[in-house]
Protein backbone atom coordinates (compact mmCIF):
# COMPACT_ATOMS: atom_id res chain seq x y z
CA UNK A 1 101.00 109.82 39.66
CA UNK A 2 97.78 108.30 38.28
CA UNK A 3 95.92 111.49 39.80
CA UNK A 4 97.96 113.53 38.04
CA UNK A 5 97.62 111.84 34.51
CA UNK A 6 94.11 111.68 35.12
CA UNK A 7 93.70 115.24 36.00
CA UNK A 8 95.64 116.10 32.30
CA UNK A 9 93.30 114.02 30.43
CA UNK A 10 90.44 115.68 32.40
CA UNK A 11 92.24 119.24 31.30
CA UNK A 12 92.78 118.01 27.80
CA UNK A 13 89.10 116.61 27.45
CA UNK A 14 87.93 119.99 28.69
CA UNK A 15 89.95 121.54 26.13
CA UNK A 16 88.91 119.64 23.16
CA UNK A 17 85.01 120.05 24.33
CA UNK A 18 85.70 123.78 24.39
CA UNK A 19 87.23 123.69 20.89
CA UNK A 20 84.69 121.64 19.54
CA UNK A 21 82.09 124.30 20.58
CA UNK A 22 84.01 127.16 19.02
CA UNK A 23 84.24 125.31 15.87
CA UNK A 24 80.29 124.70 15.80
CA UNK A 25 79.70 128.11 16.49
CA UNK A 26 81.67 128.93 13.92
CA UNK A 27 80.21 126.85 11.69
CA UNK A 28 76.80 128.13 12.72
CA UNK A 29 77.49 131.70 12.00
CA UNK A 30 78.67 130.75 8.73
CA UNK A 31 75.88 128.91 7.62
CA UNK A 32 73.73 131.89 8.77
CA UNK A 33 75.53 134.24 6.94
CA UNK A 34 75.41 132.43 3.84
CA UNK A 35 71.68 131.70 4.42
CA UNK A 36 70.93 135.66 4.57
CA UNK A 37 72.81 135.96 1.47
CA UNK A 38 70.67 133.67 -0.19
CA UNK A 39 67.68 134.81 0.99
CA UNK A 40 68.72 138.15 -0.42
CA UNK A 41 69.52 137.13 -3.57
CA UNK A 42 66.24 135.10 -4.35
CA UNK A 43 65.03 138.57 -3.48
CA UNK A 44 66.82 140.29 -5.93
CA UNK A 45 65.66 137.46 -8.38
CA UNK A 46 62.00 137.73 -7.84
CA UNK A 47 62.07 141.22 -8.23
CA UNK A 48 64.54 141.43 -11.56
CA UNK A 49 62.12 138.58 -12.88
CA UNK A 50 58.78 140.12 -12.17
CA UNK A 51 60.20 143.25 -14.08
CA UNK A 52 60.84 141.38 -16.33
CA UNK A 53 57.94 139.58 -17.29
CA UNK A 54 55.74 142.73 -16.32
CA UNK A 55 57.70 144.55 -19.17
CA UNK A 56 57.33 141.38 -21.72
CA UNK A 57 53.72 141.69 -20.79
CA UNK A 58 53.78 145.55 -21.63
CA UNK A 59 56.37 145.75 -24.43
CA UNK A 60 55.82 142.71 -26.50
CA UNK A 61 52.86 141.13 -29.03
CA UNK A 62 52.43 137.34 -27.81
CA UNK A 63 50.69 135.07 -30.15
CA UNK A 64 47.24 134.04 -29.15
CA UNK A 65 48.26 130.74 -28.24
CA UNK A 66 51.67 131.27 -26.72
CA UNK A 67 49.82 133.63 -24.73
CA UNK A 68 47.41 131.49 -23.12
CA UNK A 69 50.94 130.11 -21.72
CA UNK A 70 52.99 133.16 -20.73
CA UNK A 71 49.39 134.05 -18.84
CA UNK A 72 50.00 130.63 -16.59
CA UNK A 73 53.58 131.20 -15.97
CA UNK A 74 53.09 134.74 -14.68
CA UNK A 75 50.57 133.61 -12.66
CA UNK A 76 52.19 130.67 -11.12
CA UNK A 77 55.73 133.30 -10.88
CA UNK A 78 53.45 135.75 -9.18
CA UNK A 79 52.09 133.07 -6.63
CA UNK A 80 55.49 132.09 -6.19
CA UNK A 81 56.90 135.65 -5.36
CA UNK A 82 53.65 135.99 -2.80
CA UNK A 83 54.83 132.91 -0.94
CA UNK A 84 58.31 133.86 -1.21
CA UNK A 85 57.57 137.44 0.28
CA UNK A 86 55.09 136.53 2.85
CA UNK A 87 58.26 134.68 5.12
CA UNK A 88 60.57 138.04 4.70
């Protein structure tokens, strides 16, 4: 009788080992999916953006000192995209 009880628990901890995997891997798959999705939509963002700016640059009279400025935050952007790109 005890062998037998013991031999269920044995089955039921197998079970619940085997269901806790699933669920991880699960989890896991999820968590790379959404990761990829984010990944492509800072991608999206750093290109949108650098058009952006680019055009700004092109399109648009800055005054001498905001300019100064808008020169420093297209450079740091564009060091920001290089990083960004250099990992895809």
């Amino acid at each position: 009788m005890t062998d037998k009880i013991l031999a269920i628990v044995k089955e039921g901890l197998s079970a619940w080992k085997t269901f806790i995997a699933t669920r991880q891997e699960a989890y896991n798959r999820k968590r790379d999916k959404n990761q990829e999705k984010a990944i492509q939509i800072a991608e999206t963002t750093f290109t949108e953006l650098f058009d952006f700016i680019q055009w700004v640059d092109d399109n648009t009279t800055i005054p001498g000192d905001k300019m100064k400025e808008f020169k420093k935050i297209k450079t740091r952007f564009t060091r920001l995209r290089t990083k960004f790109n250099k990992y895809d």
